[in-house]
PDB file of N, CA and C in Angstrom:
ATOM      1  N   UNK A   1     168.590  13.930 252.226  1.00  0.00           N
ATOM      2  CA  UNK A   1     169.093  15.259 251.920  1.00  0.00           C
ATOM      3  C   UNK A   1     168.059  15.988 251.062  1.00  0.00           C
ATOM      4  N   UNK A   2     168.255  17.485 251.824  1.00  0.00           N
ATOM      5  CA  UNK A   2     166.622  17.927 250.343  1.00  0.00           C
ATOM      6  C   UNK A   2     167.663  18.463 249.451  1.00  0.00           C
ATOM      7  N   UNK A   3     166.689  19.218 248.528  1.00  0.00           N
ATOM      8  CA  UNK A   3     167.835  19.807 246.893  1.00  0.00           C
ATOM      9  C   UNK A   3     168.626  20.656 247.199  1.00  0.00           C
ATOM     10  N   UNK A   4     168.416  21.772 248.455  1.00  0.00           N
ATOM     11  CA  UNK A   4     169.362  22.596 249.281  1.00  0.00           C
ATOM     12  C   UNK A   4     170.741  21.701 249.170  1.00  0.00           C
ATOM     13  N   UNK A   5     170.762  20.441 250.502  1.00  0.00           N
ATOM     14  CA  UNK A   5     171.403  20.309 250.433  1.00  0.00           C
ATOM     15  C   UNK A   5     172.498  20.162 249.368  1.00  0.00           C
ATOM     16  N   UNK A   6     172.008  19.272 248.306  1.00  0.00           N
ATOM     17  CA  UNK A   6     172.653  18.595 246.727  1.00  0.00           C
ATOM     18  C   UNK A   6     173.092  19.506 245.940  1.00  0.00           C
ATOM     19  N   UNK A   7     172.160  20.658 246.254  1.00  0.00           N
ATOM     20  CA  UNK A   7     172.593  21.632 245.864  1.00  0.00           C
ATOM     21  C   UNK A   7     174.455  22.462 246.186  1.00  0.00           C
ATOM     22  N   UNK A   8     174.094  22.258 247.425  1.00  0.00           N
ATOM     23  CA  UNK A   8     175.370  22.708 248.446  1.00  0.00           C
ATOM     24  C   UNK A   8     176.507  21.944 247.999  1.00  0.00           C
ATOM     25  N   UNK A   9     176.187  20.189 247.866  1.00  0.00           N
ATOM     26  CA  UNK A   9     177.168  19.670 248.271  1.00  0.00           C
ATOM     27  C   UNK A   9     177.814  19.444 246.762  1.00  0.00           C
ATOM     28  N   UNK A  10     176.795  19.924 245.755  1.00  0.00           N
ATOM     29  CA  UNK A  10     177.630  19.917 244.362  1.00  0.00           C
ATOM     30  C   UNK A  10     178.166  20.839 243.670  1.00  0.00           C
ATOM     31  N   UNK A  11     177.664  22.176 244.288  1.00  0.00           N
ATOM     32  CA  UNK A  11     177.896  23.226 243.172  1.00  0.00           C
ATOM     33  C   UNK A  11     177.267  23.264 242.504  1.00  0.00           C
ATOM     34  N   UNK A  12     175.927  22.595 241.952  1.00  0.00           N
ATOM     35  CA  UNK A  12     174.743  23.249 241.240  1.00  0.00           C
ATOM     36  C   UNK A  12     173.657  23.760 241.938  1.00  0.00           C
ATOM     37  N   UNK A  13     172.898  24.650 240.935  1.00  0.00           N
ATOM     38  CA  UNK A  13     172.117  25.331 240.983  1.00  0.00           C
ATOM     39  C   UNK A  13     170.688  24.221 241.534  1.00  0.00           C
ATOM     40  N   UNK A  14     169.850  24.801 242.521  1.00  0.00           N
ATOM     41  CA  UNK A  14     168.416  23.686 242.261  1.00  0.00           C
ATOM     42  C   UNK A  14     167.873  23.697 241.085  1.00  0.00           C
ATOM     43  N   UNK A  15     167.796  25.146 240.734  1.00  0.00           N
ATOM     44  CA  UNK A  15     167.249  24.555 239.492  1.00  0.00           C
ATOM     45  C   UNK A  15     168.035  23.815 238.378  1.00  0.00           C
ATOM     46  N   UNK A  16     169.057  23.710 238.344  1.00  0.00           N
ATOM     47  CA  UNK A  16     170.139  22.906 237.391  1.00  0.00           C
ATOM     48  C   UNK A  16     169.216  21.378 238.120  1.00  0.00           C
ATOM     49  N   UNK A  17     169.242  21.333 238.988  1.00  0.00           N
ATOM     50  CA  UNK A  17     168.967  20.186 239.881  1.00  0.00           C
ATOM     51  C   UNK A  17     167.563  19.538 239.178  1.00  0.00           C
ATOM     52  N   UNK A  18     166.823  20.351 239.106  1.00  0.00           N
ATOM     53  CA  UNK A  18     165.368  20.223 238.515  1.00  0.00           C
ATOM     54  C   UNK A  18     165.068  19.871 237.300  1.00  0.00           C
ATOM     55  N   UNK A  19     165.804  20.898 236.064  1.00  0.00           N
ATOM     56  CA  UNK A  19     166.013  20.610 234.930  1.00  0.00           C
ATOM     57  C   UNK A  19     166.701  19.434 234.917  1.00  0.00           C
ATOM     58  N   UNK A  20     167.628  18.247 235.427  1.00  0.00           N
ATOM     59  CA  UNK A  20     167.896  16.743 235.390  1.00  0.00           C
ATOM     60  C   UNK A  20     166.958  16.689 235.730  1.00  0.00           C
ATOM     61  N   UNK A  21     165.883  16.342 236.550  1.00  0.00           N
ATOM     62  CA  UNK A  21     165.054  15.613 236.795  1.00  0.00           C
ATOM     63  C   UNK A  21     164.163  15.404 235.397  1.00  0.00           C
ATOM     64  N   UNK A  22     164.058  16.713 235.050  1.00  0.00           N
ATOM     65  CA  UNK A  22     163.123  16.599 233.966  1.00  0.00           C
ATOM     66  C   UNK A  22     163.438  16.363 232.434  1.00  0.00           C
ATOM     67  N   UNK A  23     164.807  16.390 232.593  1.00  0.00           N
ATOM     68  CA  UNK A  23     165.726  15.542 231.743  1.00  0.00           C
ATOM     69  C   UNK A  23     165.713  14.033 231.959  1.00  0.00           C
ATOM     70  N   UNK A  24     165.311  13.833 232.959  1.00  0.00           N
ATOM     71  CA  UNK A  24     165.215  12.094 233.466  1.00  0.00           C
ATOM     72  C   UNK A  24     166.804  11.503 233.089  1.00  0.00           C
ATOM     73  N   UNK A  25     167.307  12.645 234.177  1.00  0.00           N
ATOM     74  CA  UNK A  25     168.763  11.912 233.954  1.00  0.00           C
ATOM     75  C   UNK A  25     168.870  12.144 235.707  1.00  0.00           C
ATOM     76  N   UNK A  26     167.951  12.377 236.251  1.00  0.00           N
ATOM     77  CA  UNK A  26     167.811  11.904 237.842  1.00  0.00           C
ATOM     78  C   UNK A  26     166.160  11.360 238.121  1.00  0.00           C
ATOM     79  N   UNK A  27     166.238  10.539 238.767  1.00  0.00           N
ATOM     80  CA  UNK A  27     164.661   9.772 239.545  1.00  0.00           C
ATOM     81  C   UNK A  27     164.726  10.096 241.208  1.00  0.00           C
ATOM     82  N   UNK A  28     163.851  10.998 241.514  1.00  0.00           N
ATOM     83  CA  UNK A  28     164.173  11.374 242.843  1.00  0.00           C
ATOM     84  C   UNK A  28     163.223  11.111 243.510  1.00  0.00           C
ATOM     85  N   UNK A  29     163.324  10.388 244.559  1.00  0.00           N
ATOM     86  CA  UNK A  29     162.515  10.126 245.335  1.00  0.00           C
ATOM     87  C   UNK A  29     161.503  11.251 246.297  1.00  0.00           C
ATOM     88  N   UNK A  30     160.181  10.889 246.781  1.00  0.00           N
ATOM     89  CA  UNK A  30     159.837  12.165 247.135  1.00  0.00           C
ATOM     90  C   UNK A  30     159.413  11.662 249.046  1.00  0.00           C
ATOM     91  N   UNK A  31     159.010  12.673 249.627  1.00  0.00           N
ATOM     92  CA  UNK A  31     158.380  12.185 250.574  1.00  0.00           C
ATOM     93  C   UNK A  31     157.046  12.473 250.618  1.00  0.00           C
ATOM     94  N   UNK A  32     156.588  12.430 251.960  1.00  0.00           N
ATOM     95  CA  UNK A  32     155.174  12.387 251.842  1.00  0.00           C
ATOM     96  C   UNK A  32     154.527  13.829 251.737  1.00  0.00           C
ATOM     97  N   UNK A  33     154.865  14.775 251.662  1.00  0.00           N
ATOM     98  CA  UNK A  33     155.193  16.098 251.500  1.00  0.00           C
ATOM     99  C   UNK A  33     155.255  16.495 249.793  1.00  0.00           C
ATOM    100  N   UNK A  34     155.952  15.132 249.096  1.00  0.00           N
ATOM    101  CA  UNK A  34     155.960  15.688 248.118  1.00  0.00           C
ATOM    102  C   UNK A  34     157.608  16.476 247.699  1.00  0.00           C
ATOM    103  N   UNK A  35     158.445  16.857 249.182  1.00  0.00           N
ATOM    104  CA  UNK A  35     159.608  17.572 248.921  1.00  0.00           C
ATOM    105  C   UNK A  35     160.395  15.694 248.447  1.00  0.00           C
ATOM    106  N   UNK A  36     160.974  16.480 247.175  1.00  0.00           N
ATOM    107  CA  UNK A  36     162.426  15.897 246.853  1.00  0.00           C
ATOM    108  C   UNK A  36     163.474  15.436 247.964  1.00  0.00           C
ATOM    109  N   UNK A  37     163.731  14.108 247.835  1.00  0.00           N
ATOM    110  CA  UNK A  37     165.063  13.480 249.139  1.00  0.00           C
ATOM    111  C   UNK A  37     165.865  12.594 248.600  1.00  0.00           C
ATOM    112  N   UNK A  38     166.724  13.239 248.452  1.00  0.00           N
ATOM    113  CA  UNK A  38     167.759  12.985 247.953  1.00  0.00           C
ATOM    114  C   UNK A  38     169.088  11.973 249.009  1.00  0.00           C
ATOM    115  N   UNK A  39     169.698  11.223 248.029  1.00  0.00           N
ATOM    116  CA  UNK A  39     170.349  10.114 249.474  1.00  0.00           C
ATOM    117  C   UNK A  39     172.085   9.843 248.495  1.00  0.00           C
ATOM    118  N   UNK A  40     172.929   9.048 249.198  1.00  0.00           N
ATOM    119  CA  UNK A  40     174.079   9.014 248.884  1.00  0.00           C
ATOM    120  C   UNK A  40     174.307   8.790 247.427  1.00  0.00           C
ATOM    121  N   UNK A  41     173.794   7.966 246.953  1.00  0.00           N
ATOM    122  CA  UNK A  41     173.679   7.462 245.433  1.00  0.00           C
ATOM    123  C   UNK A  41     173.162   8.295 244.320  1.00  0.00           C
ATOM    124  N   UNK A  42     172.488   9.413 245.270  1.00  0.00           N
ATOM    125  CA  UNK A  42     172.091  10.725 244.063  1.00  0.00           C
ATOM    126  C   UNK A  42     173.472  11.325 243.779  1.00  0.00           C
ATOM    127  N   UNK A  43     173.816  11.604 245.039  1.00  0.00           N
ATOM    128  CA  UNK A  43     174.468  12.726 245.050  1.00  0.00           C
ATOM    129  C   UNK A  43     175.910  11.905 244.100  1.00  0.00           C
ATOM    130  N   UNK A  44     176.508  10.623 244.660  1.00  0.00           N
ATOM    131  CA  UNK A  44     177.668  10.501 243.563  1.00  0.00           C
ATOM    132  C   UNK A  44     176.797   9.988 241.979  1.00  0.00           C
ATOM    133  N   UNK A  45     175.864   9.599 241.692  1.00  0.00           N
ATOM    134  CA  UNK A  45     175.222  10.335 240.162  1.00  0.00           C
ATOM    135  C   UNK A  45     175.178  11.927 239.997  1.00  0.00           C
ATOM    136  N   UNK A  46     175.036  12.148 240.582  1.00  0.00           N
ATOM    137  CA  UNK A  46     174.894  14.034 240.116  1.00  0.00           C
ATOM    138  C   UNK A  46     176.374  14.209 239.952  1.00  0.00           C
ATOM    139  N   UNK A  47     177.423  13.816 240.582  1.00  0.00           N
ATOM    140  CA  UNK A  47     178.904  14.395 240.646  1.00  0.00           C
ATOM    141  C   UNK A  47     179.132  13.275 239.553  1.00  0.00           C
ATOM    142  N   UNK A  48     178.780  12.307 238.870  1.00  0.00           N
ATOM    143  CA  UNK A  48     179.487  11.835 237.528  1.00  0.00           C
ATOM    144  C   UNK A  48     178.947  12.360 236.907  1.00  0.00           C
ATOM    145  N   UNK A  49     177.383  12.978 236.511  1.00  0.00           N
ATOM    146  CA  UNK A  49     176.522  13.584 235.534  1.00  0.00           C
ATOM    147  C   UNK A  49     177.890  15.101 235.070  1.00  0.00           C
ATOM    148  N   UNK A  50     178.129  15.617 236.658  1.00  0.00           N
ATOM    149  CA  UNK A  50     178.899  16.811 236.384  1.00  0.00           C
ATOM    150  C   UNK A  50     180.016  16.273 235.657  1.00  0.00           C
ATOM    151  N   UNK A  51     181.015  15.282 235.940  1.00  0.00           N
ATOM    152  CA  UNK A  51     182.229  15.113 235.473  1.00  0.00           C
ATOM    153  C   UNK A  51     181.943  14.967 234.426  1.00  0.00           C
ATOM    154  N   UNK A  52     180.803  14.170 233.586  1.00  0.00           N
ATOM    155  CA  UNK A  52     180.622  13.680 232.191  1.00  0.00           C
ATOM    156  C   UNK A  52     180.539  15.314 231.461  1.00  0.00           C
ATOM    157  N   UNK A  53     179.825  16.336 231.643  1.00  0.00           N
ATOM    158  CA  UNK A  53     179.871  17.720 231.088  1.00  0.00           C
ATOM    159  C   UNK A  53     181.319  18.529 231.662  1.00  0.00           C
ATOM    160  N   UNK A  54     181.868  18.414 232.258  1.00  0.00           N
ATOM    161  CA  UNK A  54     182.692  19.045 232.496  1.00  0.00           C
ATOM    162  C   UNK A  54     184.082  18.544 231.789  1.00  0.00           C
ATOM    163  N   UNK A  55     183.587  16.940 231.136  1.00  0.00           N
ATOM    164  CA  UNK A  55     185.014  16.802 230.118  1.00  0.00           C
ATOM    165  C   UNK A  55     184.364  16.671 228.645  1.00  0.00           C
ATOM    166  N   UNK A  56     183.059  17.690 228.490  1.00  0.00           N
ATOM    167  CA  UNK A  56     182.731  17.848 227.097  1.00  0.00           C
ATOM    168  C   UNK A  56     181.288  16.536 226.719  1.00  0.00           C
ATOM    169  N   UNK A  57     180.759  15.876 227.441  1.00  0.00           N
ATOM    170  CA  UNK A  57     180.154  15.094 226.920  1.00  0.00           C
ATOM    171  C   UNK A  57     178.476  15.495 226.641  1.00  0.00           C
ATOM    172  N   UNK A  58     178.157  15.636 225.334  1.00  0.00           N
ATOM    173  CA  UNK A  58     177.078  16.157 225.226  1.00  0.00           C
ATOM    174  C   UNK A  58     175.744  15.622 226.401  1.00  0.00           C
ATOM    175  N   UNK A  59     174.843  16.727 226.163  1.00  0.00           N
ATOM    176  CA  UNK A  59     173.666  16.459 227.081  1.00  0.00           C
ATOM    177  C   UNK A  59     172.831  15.129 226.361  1.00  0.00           C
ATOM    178  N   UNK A  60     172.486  15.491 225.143  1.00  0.00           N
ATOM    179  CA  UNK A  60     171.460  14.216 224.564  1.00  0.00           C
ATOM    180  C   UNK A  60     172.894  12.792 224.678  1.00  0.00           C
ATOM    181  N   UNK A  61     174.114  12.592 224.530  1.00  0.00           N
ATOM    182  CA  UNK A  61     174.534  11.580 225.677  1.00  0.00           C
ATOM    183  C   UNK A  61     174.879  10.703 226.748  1.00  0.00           C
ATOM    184  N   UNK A  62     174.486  12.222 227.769  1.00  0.00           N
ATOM    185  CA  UNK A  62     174.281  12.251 228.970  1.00  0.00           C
ATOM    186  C   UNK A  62     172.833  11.268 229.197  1.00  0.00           C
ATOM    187  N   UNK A  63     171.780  11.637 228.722  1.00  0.00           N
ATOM    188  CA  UNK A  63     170.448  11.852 228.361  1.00  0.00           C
ATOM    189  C   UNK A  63     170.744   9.939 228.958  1.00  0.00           C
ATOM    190  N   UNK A  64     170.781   9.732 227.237  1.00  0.00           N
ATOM    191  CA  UNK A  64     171.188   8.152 226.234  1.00  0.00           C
ATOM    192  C   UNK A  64     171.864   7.131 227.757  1.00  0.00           C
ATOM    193  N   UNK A  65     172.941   7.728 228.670  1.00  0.00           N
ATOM    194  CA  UNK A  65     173.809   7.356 229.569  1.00  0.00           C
ATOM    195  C   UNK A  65     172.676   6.666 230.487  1.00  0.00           C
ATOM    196  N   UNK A  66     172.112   8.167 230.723  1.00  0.00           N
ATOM    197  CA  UNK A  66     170.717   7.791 231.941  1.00  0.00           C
ATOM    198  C   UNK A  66     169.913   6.834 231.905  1.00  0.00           C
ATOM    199  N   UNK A  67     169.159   6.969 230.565  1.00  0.00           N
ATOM    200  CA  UNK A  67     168.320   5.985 230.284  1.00  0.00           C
ATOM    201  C   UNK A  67     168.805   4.373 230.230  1.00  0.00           C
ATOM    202  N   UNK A  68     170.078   4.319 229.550  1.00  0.00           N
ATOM    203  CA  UNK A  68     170.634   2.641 229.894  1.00  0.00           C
ATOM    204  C   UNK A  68     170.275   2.537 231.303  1.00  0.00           C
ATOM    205  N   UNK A  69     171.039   3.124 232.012  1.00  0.00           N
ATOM    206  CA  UNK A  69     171.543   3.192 233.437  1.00  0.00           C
ATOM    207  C   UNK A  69     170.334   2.923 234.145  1.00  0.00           C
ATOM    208  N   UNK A  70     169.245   3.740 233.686  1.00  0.00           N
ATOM    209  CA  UNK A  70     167.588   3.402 234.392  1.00  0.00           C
ATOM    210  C   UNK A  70     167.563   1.649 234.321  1.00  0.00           C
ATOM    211  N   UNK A  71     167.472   1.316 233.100  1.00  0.00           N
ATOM    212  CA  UNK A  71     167.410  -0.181 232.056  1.00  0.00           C
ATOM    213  C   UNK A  71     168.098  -1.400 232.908  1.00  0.00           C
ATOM    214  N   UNK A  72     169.144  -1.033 233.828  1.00  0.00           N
ATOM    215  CA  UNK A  72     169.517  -1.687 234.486  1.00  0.00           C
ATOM    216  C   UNK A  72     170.911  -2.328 233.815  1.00  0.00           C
ATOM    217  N   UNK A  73     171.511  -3.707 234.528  1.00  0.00           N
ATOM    218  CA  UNK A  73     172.844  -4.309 234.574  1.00  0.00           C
ATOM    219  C   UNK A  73     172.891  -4.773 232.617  1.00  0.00           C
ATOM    220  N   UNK A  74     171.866  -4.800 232.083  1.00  0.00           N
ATOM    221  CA  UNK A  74     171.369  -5.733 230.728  1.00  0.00           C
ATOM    222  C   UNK A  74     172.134  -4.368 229.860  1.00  0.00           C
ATOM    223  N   UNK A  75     172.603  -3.547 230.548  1.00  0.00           N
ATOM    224  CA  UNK A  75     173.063  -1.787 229.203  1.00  0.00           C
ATOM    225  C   UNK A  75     174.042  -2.571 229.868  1.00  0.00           C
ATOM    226  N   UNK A  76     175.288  -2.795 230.662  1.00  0.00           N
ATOM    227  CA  UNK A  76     176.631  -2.359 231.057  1.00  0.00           C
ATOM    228  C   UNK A  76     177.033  -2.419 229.781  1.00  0.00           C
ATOM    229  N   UNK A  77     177.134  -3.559 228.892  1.00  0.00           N
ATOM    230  CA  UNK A  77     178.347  -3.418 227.866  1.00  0.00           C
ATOM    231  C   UNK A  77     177.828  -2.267 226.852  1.00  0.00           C
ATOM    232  N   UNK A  78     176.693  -1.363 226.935  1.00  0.00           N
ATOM    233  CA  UNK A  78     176.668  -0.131 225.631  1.00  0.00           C
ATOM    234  C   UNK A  78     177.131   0.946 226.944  1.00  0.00           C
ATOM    235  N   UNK A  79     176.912   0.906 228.285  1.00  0.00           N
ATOM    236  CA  UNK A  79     177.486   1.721 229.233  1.00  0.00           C
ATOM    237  C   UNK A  79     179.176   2.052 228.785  1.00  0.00           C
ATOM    238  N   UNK A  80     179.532   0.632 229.211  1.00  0.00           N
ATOM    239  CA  UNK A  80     180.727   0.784 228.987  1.00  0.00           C
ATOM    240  C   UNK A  80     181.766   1.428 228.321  1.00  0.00           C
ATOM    241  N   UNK A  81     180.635   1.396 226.592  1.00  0.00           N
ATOM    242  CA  UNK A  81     181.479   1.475 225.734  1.00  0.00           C
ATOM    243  C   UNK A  81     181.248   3.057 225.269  1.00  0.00           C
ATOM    244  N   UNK A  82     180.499   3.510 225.656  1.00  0.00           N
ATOM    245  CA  UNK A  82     180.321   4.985 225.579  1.00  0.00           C
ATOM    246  C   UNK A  82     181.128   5.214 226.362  1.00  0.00           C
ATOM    247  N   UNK A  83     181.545   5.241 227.888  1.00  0.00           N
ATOM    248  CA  UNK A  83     182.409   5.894 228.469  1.00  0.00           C
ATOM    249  C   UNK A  83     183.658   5.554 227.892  1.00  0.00           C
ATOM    250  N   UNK A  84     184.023   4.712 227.190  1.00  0.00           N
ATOM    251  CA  UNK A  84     185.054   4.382 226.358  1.00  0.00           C
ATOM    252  C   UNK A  84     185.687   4.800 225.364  1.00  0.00           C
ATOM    253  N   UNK A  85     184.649   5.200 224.796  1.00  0.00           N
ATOM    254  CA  UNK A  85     184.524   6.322 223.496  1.00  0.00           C
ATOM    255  C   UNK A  85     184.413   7.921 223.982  1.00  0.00           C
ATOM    256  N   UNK A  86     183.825   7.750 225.311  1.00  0.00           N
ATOM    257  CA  UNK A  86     184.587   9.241 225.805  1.00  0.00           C
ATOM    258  C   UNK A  86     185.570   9.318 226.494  1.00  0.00           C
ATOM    259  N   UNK A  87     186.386   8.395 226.770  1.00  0.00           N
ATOM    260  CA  UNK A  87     187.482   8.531 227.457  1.00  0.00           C
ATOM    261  C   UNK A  87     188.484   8.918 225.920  1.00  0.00           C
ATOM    262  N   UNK A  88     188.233   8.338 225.095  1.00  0.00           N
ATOM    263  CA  UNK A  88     188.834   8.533 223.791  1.00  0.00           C
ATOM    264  C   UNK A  88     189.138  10.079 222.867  1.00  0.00           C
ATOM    265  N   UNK A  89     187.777  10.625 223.449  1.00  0.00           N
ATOM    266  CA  UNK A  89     187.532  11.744 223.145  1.00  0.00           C
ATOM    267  C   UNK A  89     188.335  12.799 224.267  1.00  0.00           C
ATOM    268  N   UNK A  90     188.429  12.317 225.532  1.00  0.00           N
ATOM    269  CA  UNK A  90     189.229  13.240 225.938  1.00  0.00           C
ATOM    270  C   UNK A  90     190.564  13.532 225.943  1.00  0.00           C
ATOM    271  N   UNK A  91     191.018  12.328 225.729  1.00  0.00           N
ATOM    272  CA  UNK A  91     192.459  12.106 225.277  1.00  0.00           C
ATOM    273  C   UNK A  91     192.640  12.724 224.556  1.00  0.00           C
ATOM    274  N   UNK A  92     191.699  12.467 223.251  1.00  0.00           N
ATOM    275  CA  UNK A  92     192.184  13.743 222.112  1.00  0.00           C
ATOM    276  C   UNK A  92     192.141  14.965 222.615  1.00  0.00           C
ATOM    277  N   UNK A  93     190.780  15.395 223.170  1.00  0.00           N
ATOM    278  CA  UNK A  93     190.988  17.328 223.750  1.00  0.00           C
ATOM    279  C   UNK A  93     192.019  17.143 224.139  1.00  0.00           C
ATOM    280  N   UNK A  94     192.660  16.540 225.319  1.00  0.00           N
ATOM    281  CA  UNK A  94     194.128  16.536 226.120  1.00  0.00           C
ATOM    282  C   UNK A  94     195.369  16.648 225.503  1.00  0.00           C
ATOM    283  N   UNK A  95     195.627  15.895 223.931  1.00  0.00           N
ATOM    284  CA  UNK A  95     196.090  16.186 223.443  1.00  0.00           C
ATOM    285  C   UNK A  95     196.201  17.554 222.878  1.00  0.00           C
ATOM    286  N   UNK A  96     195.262  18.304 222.001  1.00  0.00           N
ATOM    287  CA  UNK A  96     195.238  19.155 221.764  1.00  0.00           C
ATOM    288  C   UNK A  96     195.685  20.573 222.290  1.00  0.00           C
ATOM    289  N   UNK A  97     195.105  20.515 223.818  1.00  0.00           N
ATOM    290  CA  UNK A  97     195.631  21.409 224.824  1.00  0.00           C
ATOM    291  C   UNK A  97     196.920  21.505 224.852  1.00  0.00           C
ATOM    292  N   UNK A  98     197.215  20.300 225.245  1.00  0.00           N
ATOM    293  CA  UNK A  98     199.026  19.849 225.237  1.00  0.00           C
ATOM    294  C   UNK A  98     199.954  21.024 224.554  1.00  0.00           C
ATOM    295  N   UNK A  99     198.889  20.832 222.665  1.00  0.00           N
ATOM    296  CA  UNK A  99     199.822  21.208 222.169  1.00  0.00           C
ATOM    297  C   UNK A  99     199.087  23.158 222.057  1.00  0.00           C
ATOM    298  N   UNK A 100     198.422  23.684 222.540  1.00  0.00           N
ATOM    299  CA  UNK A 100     198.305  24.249 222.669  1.00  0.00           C
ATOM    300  C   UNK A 100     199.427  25.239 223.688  1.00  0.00           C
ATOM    301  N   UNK A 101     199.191  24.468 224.445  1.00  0.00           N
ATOM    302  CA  UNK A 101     199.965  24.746 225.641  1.00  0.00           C
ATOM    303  C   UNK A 101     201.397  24.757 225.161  1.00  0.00           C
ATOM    304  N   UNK A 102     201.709  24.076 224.690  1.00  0.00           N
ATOM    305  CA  UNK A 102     203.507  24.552 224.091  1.00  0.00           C
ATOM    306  C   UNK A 102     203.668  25.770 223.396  1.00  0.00           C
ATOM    307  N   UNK A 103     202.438  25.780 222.188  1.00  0.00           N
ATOM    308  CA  UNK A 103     202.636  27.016 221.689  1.00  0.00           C
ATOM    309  C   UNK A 103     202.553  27.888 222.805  1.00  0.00           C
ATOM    310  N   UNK A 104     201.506  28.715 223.582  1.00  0.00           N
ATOM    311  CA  UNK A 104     201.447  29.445 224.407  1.00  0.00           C
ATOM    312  C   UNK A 104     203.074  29.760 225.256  1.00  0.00           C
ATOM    313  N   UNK A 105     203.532  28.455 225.504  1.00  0.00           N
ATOM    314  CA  UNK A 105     204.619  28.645 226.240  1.00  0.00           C
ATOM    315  C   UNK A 105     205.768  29.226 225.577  1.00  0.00           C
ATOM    316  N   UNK A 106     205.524  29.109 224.575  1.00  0.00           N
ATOM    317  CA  UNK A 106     207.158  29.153 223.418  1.00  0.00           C
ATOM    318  C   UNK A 106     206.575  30.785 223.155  1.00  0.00           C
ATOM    319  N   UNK A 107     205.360  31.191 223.316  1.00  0.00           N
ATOM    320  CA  UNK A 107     205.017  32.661 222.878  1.00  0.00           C
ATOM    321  C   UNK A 107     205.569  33.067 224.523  1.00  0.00           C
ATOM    322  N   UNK A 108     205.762  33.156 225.442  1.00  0.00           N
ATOM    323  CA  UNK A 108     205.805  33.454 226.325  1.00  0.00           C
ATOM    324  C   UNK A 108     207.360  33.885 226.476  1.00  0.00           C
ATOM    325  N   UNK A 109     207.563  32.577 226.243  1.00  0.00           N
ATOM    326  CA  UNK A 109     209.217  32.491 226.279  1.00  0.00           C
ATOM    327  C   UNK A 109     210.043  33.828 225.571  1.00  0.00           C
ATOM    328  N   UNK A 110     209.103  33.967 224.222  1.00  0.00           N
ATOM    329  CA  UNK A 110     210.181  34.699 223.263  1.00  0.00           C
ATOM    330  C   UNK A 110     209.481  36.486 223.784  1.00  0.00           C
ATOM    331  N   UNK A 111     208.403  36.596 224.492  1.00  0.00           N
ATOM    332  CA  UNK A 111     208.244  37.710 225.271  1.00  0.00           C
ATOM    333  C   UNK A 111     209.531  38.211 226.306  1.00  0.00           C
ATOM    334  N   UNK A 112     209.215  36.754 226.854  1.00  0.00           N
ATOM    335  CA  UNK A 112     210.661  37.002 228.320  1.00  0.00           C
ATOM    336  C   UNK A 112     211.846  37.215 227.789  1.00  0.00           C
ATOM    337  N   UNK A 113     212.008  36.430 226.429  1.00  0.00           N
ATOM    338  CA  UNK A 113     213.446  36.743 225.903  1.00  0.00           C
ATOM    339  C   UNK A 113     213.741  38.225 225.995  1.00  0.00           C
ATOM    340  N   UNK A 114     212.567  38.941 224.922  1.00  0.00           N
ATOM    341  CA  UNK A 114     212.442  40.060 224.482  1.00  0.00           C
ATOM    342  C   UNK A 114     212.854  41.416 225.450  1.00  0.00           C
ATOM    343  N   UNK A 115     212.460  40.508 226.417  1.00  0.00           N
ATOM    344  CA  UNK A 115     212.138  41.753 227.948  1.00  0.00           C
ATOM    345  C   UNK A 115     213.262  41.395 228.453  1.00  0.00           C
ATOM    346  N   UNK A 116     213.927  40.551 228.123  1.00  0.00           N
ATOM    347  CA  UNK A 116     215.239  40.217 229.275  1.00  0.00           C
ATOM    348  C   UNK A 116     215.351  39.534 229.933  1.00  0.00           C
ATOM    349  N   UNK A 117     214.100  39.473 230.509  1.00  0.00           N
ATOM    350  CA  UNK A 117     213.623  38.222 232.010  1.00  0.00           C
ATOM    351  C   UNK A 117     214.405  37.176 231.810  1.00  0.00           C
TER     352      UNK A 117
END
């Protein structure tokens, strides 16, 4: 697949695409051309890279993630335990929302009261 595609099939930008590379939180293979080719195993790394920012997880963690992950099977247990510690962390945002979300609702409520609804 070239970066078009990865591009397509993730919802990022190439250049979002590029900047990982040069983040070395992707290793992309090239061809003889020199163009970027990209294959199944990029693409579900690029879609956890996204999930890891999309539930708050900083970039220089992201970064830290990659580099084990380069390091091979000898990181799983500091792998692990970071995603562990962010699963922890989202629970809490989740919580928070939660209670966000009640307030919001209970403001809502006493609108509809107000109005009749």
């Amino acid at each position: 697949m070239t970066i078009g595609d990865i591009a397509r099939l993730t919802g990022l930008t190439e250049s979002t695409l590029r900047f990982y590379e040069r983040k070395n939180l992707l290793t992309v293979e090239r061809d003889a051309s020199g163009r970027r080719v990209f294959d199944e195993h990029d693409l579900a790394w690029i879609q956890f890279i996204r999930r890891l920012k999309q539930t708050g997880m900083p970039l220089k963690d992201i970064e830290r993630y990659a580099a084990l992950r380069m390091r091979g099977e000898q990181t799983t247990g500091e792998r692990l335990q970071m995603l562990q510690s962010h699963r922890a962390f989202i629970l809490a945002q989740r919580a928070e929302w939660e209670e966000c979300l009640n307030h919001l609702d209970d403001k809502i409520a006493y609108y509809q009261q107000a109005l009749g609804q």
